[in-house]
N, C-alpha and C. Protein backbone atom coordinates (compact mmCIF):
# COMPACT_ATOMS: atom_id res chain seq x y z
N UNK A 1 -31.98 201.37 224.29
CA UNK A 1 -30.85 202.10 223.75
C UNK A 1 -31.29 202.80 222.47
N UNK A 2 -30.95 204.13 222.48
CA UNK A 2 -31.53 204.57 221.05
C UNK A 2 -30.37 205.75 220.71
N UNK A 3 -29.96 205.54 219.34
CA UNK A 3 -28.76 205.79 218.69
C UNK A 3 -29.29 207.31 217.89
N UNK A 4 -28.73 207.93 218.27
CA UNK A 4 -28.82 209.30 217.21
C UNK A 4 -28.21 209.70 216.73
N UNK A 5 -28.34 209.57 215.53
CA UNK A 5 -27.51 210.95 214.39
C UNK A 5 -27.48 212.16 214.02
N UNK A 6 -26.42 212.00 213.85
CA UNK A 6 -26.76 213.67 212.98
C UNK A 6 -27.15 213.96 211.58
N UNK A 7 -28.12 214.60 211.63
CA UNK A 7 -28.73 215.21 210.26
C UNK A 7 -28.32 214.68 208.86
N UNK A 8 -27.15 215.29 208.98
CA UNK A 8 -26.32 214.35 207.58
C UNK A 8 -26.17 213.22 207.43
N UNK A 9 -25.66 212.45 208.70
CA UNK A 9 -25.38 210.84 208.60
C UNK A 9 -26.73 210.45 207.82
N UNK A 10 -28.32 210.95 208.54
CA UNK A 10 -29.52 210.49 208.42
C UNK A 10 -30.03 210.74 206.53
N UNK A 11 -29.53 211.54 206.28
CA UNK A 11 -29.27 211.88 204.47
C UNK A 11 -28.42 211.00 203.83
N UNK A 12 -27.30 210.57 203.91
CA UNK A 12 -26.51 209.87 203.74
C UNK A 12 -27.12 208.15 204.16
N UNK A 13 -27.63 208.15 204.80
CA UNK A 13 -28.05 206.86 205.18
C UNK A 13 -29.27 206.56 203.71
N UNK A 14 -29.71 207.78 203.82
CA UNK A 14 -30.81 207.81 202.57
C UNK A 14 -30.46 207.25 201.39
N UNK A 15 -29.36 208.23 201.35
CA UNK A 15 -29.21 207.87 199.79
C UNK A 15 -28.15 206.51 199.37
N UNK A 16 -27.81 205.83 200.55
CA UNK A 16 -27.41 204.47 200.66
C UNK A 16 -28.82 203.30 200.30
N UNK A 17 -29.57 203.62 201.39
CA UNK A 17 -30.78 203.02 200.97
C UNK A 17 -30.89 202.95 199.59
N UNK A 18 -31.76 204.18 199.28
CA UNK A 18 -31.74 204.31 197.61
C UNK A 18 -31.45 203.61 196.83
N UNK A 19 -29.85 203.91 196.43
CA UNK A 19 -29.23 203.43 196.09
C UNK A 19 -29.21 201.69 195.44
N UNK A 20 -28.90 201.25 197.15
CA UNK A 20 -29.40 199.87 196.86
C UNK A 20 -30.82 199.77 196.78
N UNK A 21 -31.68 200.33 196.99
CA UNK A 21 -33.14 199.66 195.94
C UNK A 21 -33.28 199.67 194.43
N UNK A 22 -32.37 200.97 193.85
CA UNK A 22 -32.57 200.43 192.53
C UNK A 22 -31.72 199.35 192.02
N UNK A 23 -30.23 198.65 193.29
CA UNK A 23 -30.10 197.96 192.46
C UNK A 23 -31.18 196.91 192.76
N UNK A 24 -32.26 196.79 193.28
CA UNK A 24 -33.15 195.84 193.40
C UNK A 24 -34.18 195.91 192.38
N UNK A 25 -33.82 197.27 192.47
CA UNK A 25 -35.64 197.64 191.28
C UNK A 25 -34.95 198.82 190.15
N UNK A 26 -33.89 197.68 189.34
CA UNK A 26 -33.84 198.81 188.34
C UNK A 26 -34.42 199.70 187.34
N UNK A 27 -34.09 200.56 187.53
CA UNK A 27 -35.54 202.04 186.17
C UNK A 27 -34.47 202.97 186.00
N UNK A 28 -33.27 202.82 186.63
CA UNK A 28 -32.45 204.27 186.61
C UNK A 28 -33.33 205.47 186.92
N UNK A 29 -33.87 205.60 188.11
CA UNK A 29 -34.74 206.55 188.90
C UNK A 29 -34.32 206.64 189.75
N UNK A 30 -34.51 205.96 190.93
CA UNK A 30 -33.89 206.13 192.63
C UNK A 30 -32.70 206.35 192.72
N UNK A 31 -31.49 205.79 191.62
CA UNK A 31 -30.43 206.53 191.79
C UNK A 31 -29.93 207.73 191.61
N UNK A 32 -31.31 208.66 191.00
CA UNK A 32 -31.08 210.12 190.71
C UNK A 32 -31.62 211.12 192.12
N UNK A 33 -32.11 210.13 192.75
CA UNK A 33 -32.69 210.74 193.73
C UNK A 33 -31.84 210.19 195.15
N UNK A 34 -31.07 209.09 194.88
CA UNK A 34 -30.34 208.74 196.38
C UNK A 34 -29.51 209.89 196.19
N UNK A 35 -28.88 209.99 194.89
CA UNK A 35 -27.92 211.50 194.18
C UNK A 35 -28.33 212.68 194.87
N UNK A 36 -29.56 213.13 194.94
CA UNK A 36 -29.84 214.34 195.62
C UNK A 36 -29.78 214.37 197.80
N UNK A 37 -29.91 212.71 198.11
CA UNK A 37 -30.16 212.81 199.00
C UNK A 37 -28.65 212.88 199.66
N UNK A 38 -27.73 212.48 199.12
CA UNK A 38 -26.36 212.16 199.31
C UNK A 38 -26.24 213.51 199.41
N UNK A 39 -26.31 214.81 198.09
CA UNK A 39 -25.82 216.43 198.15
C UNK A 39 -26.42 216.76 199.42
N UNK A 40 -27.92 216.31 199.76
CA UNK A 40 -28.53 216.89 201.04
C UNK A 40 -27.28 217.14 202.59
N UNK A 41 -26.86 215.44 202.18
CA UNK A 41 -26.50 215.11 203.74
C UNK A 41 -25.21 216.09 203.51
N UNK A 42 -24.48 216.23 202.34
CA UNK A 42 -23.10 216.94 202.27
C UNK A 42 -23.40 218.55 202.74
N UNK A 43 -24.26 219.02 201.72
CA UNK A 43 -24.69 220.53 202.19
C UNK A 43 -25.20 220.30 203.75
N UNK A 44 -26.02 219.54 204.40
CA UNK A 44 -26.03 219.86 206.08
C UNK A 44 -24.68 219.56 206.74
N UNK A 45 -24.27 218.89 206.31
CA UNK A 45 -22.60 218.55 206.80
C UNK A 45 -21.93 220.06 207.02
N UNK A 46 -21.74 220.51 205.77
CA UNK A 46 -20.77 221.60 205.50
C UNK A 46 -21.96 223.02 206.29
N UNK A 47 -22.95 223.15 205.98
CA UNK A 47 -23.70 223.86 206.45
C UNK A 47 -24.94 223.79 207.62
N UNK A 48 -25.10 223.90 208.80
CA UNK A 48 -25.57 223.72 210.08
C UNK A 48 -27.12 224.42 209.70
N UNK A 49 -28.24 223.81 208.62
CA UNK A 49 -29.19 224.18 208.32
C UNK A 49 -30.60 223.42 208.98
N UNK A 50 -31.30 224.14 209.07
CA UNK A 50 -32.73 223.78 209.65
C UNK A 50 -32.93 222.88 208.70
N UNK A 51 -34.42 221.96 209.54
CA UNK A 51 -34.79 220.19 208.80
C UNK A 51 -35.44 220.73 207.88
N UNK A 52 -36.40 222.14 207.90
CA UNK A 52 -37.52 222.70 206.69
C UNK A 52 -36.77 222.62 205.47
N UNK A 53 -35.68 223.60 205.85
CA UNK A 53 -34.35 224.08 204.57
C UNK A 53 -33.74 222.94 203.90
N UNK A 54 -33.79 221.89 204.97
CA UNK A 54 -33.14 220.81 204.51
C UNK A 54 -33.77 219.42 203.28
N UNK A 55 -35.33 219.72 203.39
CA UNK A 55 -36.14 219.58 202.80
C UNK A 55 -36.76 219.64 201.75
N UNK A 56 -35.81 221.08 201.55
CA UNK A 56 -36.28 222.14 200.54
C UNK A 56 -35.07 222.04 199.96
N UNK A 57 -34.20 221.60 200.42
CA UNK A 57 -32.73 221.62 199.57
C UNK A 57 -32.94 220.09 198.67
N UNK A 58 -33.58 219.35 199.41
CA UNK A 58 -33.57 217.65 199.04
C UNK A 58 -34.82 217.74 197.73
N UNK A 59 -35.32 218.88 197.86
CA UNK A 59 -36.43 218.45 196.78
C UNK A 59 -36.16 219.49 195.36
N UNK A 60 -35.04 220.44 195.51
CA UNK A 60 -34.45 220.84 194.83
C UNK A 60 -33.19 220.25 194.17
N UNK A 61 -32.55 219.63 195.11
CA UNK A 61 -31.59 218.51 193.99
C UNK A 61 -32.08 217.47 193.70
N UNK A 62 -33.21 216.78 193.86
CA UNK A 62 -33.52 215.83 193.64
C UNK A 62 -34.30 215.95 192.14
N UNK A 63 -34.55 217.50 192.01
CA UNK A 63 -35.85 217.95 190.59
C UNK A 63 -34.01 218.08 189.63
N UNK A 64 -33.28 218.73 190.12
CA UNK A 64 -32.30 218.74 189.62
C UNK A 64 -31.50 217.19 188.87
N UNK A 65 -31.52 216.52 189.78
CA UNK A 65 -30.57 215.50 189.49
C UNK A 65 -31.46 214.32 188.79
N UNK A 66 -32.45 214.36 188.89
CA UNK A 66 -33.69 213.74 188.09
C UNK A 66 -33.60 214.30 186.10
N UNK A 67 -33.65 215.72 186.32
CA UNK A 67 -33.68 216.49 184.96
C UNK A 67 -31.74 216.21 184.40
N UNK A 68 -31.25 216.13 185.05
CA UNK A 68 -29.47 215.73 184.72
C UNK A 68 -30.04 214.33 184.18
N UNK A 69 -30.09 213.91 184.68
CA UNK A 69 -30.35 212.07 184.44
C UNK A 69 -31.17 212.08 183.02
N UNK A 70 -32.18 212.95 182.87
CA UNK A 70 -33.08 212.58 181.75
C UNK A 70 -32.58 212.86 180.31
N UNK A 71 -31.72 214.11 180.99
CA UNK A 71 -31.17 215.09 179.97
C UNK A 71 -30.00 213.74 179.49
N UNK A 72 -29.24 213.38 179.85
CA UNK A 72 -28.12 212.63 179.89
C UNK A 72 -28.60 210.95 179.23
N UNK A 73 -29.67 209.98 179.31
CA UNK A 73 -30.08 209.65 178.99
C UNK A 73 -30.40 209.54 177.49
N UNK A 74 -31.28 210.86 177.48
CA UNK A 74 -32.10 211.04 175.92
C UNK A 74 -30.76 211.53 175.16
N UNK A 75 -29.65 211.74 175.40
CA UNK A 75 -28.30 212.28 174.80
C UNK A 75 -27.72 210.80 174.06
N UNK A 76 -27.35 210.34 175.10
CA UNK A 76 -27.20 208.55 174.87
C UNK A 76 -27.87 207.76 173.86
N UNK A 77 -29.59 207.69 174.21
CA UNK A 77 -29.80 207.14 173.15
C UNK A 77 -30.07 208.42 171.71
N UNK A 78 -29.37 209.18 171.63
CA UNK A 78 -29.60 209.93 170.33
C UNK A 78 -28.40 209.62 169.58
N UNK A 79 -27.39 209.31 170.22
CA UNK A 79 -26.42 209.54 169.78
C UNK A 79 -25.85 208.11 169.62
N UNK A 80 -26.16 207.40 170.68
CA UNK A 80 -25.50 205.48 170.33
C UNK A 80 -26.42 204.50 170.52
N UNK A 81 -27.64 205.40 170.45
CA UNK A 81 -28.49 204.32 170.62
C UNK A 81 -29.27 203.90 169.05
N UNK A 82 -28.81 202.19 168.78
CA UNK A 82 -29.48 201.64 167.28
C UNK A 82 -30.76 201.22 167.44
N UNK A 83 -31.52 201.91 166.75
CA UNK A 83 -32.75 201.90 166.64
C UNK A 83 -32.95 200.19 166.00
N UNK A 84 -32.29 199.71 165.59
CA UNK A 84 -31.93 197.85 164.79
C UNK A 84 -31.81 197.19 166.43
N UNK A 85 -31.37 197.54 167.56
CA UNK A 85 -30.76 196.45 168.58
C UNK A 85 -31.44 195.65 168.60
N UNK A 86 -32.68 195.30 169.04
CA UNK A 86 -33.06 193.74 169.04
C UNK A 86 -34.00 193.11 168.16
N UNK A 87 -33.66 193.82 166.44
CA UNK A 87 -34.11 193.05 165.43
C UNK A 87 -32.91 192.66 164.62
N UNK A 88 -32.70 191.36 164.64
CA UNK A 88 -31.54 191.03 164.59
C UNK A 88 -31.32 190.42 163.18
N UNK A 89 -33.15 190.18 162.10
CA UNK A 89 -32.87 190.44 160.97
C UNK A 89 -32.21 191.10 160.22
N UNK A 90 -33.12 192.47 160.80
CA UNK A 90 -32.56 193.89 159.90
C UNK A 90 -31.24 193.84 160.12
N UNK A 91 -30.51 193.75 160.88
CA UNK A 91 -29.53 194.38 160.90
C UNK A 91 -28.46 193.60 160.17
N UNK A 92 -28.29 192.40 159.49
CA UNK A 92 -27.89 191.80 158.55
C UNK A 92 -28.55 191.84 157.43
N UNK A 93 -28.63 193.02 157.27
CA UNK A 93 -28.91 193.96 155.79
C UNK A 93 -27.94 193.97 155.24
N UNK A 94 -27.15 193.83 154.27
CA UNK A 94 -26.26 194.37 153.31
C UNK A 94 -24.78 193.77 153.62
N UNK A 95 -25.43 192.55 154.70
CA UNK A 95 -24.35 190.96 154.56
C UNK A 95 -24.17 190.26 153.46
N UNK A 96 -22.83 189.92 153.08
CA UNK A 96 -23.06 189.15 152.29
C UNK A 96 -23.47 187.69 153.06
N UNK A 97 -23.42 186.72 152.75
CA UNK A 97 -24.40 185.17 153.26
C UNK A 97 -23.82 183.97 151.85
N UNK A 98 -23.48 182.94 152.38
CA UNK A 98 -23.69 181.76 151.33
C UNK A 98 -24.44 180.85 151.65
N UNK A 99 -25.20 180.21 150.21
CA UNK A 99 -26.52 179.41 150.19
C UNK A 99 -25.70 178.38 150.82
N UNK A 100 -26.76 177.21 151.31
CA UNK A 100 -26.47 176.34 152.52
C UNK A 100 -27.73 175.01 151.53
N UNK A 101 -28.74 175.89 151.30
CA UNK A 101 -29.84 174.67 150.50
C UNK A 101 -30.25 175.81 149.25
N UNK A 102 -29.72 174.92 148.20
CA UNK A 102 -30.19 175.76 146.82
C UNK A 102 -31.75 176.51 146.88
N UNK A 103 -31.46 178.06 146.77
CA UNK A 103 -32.76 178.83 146.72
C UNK A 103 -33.16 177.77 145.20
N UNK A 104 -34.49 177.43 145.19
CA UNK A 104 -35.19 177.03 144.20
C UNK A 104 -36.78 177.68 144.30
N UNK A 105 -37.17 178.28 143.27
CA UNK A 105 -38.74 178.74 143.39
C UNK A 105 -38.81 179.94 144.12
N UNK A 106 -37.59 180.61 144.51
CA UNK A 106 -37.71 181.72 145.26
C UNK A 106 -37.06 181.12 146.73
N UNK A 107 -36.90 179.95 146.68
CA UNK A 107 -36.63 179.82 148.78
C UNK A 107 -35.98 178.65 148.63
N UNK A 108 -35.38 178.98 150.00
CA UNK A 108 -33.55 178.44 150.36
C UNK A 108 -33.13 178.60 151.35
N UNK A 109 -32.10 178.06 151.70
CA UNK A 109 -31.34 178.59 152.99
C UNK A 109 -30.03 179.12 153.15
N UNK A 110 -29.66 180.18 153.52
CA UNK A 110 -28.21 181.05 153.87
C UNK A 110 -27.91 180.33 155.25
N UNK A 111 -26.35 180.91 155.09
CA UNK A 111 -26.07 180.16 156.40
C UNK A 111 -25.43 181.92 156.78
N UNK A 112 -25.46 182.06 158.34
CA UNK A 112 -25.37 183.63 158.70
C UNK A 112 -24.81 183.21 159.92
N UNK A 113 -23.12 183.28 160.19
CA UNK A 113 -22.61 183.03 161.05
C UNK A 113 -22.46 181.74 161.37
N UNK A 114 -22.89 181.05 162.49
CA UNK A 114 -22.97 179.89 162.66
C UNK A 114 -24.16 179.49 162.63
N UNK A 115 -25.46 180.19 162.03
CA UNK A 115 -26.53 179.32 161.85
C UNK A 115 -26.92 179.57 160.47
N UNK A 116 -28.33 179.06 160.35
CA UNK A 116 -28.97 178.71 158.86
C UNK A 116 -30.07 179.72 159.34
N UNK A 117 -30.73 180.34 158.09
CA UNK A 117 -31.76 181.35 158.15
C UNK A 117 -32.40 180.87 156.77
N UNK A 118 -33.96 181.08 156.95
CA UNK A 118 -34.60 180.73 155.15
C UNK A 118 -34.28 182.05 154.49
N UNK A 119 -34.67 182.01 153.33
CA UNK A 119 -34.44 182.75 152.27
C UNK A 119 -35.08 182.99 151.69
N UNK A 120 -35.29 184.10 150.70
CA UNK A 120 -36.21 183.97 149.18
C UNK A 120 -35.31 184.52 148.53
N UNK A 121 -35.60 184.79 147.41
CA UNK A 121 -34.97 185.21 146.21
C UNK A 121 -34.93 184.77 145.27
N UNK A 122 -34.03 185.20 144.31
CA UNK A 122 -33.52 184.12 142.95
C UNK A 122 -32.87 183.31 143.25
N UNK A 123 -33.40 182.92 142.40
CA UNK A 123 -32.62 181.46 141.95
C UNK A 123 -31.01 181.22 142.72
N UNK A 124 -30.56 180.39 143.35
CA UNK A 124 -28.88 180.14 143.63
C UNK A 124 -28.49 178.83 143.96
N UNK A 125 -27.32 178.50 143.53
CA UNK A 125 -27.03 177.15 143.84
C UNK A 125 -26.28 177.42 145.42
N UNK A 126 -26.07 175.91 145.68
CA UNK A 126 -25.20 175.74 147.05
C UNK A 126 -24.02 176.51 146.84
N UNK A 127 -23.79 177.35 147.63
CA UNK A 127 -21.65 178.06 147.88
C UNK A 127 -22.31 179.42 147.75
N UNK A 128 -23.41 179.69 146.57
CA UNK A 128 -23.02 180.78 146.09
C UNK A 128 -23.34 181.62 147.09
N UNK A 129 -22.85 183.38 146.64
CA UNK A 129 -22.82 184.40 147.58
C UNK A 129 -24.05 184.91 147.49
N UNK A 130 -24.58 185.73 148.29
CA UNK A 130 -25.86 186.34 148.46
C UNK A 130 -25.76 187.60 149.19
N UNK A 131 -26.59 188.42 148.97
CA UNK A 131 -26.67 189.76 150.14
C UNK A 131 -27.85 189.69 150.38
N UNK A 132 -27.92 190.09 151.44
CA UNK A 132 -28.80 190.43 152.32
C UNK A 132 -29.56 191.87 151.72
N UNK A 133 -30.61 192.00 151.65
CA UNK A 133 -31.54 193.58 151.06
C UNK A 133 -32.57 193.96 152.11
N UNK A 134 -32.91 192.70 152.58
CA UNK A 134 -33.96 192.94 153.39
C UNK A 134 -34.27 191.81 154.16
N UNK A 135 -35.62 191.95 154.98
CA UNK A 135 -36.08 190.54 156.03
C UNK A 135 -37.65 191.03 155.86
N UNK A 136 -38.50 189.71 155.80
CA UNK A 136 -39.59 189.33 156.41
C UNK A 136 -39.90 188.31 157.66
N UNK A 137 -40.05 188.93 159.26
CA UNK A 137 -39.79 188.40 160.20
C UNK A 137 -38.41 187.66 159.75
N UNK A 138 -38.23 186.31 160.13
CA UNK A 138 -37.00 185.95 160.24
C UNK A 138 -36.54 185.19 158.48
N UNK A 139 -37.28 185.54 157.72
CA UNK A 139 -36.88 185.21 156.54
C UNK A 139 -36.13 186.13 155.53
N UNK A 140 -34.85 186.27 155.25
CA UNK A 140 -34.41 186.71 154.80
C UNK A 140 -34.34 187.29 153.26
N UNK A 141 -34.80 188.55 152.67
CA UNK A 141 -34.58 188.60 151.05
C UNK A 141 -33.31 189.03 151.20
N UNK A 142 -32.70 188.05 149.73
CA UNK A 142 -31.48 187.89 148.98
C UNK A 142 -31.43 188.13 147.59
N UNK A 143 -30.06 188.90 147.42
CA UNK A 143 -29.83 188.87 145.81
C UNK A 143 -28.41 188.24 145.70
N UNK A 144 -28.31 188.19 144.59
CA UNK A 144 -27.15 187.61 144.12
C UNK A 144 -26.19 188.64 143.95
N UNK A 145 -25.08 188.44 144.48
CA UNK A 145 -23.56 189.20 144.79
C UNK A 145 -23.07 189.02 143.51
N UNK A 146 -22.89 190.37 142.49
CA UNK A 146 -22.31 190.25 141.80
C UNK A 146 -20.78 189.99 141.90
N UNK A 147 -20.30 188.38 140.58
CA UNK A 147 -19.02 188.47 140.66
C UNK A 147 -18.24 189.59 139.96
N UNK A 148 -16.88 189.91 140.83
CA UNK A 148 -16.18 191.09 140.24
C UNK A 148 -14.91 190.31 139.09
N UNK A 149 -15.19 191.17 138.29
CA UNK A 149 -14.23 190.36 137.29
C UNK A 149 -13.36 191.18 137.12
N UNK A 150 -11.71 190.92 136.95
CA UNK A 150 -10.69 192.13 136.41
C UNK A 150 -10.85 193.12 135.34
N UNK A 151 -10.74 194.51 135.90
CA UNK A 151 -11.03 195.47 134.70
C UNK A 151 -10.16 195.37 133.88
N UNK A 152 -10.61 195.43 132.50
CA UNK A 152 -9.70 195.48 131.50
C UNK A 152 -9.22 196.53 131.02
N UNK A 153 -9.43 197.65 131.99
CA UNK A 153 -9.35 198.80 131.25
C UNK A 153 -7.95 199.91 131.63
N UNK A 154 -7.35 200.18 131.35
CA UNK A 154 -6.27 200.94 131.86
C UNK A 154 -6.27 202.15 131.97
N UNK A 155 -5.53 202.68 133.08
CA UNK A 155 -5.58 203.86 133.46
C UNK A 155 -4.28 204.84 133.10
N UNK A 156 -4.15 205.93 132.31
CA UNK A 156 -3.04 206.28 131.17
C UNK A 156 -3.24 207.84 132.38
N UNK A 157 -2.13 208.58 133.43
CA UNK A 157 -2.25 209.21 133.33
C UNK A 157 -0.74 210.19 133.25
């Protein structure tokens, strides 16, 4: 028994395939290209075109929908992509933090969320506040959070 399709179904079948291989082998690639094979099977659908043309159509949306994808991509990360995501020091830069083990000699421990991180810096007792300025690997530099005291000064206008 042998089952035949038509042209399109056989494009469409493609870009099903596809499809599910990248979700097997993700790169965000094959789905730019099941993309072209899917337009293939639609344009032979709608249009009764030779397999050459059809070929030539598949390797034209596929350069197409490849360059959409890249274009679209490099947009993304320009625009929301944090160059900080998986340094997770840096990016508790300019936290404040309270000491957990009195910085003494330069080093201590902050507590940062629900965990403890070492420290350097000045001098601080236990409670006090700290910011964050910077990191060495996972050691944190700290300064001392200035306290704000009420201005005494009035404003006459």
């Amino acid at each position: 028994m042998t089952v035949e399709l038509e042209p399109h179904l056989w494009w469409l079948l493609a870009a099903i395939l596809l499809a599910g291989a990248e979700l097997l082998v993700p790169g965000s690639f094959l789905i730019w290209i099941a993309a072209a094979a899917a337009l293939t099977g639609v344009a032979t659908l709608i249009t009764d075109v030779p397999l050459a043309f059809q070929f030539v159509l598949f390797a034209l949306f596929s350069a197409g929908s490849v360059l959409a994808g890249r274009r679209l991509y490099a947009g993304a990360q320009e625009n929301g992509g944090d160059p900080r995501l998986n340094d997770r020091a840096s990016r508790l830069i300019g936290e404040t933090v309270v000491v957990v083990s009195a910085i003494e000699d330069g080093r201590g421990r902050v507590k940062v969320g629900d965990g403890v991180w070492p420290a350097r810096g000045r001098d601080a007792e236990v409670g006090s506040r700290v910011r964050v300025v910077g990191a060495d690997g996972t050691c944190l530099r700290v300064e001392p959070v200035p306290i704000d005291r009420p201005s005494t000064r009035l404003d006459v206008n």
